[in-house]
C-alpha atoms as a PDB file:
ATOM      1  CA  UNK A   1    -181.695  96.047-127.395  1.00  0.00           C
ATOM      2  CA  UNK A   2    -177.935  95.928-127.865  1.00  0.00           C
ATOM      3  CA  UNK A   3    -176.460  95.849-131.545  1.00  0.00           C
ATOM      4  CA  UNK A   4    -173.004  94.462-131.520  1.00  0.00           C
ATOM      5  CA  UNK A   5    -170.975  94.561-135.113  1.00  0.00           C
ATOM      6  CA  UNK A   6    -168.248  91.836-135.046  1.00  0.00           C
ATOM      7  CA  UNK A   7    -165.451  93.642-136.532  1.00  0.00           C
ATOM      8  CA  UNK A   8    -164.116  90.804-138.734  1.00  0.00           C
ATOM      9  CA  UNK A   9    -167.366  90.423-140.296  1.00  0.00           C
ATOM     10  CA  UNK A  10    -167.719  94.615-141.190  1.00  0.00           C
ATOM     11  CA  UNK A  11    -164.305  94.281-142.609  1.00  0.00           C
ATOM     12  CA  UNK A  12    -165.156  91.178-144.826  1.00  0.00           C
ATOM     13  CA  UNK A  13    -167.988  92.836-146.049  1.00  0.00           C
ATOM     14  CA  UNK A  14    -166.011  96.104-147.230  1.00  0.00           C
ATOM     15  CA  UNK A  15    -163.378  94.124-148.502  1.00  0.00           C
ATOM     16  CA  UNK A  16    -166.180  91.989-150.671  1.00  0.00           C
ATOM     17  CA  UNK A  17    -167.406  95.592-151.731  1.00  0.00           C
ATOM     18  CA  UNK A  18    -163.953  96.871-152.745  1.00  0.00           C
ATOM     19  CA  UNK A  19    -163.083  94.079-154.675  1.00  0.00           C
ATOM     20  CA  UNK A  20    -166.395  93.757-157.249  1.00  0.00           C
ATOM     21  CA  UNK A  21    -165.312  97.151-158.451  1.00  0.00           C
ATOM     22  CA  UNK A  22    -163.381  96.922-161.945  1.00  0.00           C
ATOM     23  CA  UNK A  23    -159.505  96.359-162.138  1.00  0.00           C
ATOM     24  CA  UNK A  24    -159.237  99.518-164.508  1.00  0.00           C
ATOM     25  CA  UNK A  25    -161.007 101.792-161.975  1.00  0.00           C
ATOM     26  CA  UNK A  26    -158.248 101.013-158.842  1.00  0.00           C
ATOM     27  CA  UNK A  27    -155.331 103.310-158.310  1.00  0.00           C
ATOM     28  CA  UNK A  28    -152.158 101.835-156.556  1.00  0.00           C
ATOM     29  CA  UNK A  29    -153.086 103.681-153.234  1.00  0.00           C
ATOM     30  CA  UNK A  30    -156.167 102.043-153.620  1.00  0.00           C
ATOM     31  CA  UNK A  31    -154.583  98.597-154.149  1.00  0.00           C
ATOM     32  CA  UNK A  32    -152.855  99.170-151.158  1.00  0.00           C
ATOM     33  CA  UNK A  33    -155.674  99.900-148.831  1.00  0.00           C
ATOM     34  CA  UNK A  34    -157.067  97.023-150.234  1.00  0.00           C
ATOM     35  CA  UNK A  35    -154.116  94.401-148.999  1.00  0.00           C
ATOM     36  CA  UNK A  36    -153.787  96.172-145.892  1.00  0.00           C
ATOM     37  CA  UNK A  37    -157.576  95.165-145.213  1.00  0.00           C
ATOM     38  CA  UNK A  38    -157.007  91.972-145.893  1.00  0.00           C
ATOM     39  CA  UNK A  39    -154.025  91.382-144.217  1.00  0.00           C
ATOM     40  CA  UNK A  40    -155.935  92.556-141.421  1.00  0.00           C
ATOM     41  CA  UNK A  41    -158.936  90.961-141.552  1.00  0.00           C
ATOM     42  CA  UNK A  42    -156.168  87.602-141.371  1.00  0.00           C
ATOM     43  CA  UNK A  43    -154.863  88.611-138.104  1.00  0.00           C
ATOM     44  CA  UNK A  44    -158.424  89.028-137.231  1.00  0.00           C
ATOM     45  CA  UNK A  45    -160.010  85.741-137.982  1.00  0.00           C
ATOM     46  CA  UNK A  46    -156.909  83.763-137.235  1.00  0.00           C
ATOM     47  CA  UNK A  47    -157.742  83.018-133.722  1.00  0.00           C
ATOM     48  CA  UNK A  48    -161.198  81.663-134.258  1.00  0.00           C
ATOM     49  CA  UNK A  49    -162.496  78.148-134.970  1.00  0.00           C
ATOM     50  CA  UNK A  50    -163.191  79.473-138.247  1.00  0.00           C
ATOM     51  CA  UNK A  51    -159.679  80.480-138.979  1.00  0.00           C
ATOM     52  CA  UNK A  52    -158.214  77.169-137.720  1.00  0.00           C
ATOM     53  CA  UNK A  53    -160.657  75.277-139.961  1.00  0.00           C
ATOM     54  CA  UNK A  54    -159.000  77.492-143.496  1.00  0.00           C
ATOM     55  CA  UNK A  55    -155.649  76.986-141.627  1.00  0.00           C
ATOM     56  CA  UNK A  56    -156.503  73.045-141.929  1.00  0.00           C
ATOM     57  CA  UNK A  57    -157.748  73.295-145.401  1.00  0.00           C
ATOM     58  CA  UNK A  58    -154.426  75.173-146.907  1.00  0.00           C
ATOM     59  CA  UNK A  59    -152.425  72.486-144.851  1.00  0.00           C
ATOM     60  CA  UNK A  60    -153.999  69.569-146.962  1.00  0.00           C
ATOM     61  CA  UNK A  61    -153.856  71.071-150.229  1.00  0.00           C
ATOM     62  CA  UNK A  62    -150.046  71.708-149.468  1.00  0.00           C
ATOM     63  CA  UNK A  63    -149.312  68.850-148.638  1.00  0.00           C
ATOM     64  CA  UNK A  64    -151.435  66.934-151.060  1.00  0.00           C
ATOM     65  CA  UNK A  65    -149.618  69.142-153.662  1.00  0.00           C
ATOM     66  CA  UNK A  66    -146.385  68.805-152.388  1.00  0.00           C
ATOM     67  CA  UNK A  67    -146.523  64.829-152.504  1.00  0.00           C
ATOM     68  CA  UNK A  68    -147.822  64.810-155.940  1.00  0.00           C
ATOM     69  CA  UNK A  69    -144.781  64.092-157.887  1.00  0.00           C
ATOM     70  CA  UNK A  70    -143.332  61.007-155.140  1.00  0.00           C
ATOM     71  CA  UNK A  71    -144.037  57.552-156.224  1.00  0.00           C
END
């Protein structure tokens, strides 16, 4: 039996980790490991159906948001 780890999925799951720890607790190095992971884990689940699909999502809001103020 082969075990595969889909990278993208590791990296969500240490980013979920990092982020339940308290606000108090993080130094600015830490902050910025932090972004860097996610920024990351973007470029990683950009190409996928998945990423498409939250691509979609943030397109409607905008421009549901955007039109909110025309008559």
């Amino acid at each position: 039996m082969i075990l595969t780890i889909n990278v993208a999925v590791l990296l969500a799951v240490v980013i979920v980790l990092r982020l339940r720890r308290r606000t108090e607790a993080r130094s600015r190095a830490d902050e910025r490991l932090t972004v860097a992971l996610v920024l990351v884990f973007g470029v990683l689940i950009a190409p996928t159906a998945f990423g498409r699909g939250i691509l979609d999502v943030v397109g409607q809001v905008v421009e549901g948001a955007s039109g909110v103020g025309e008559p």
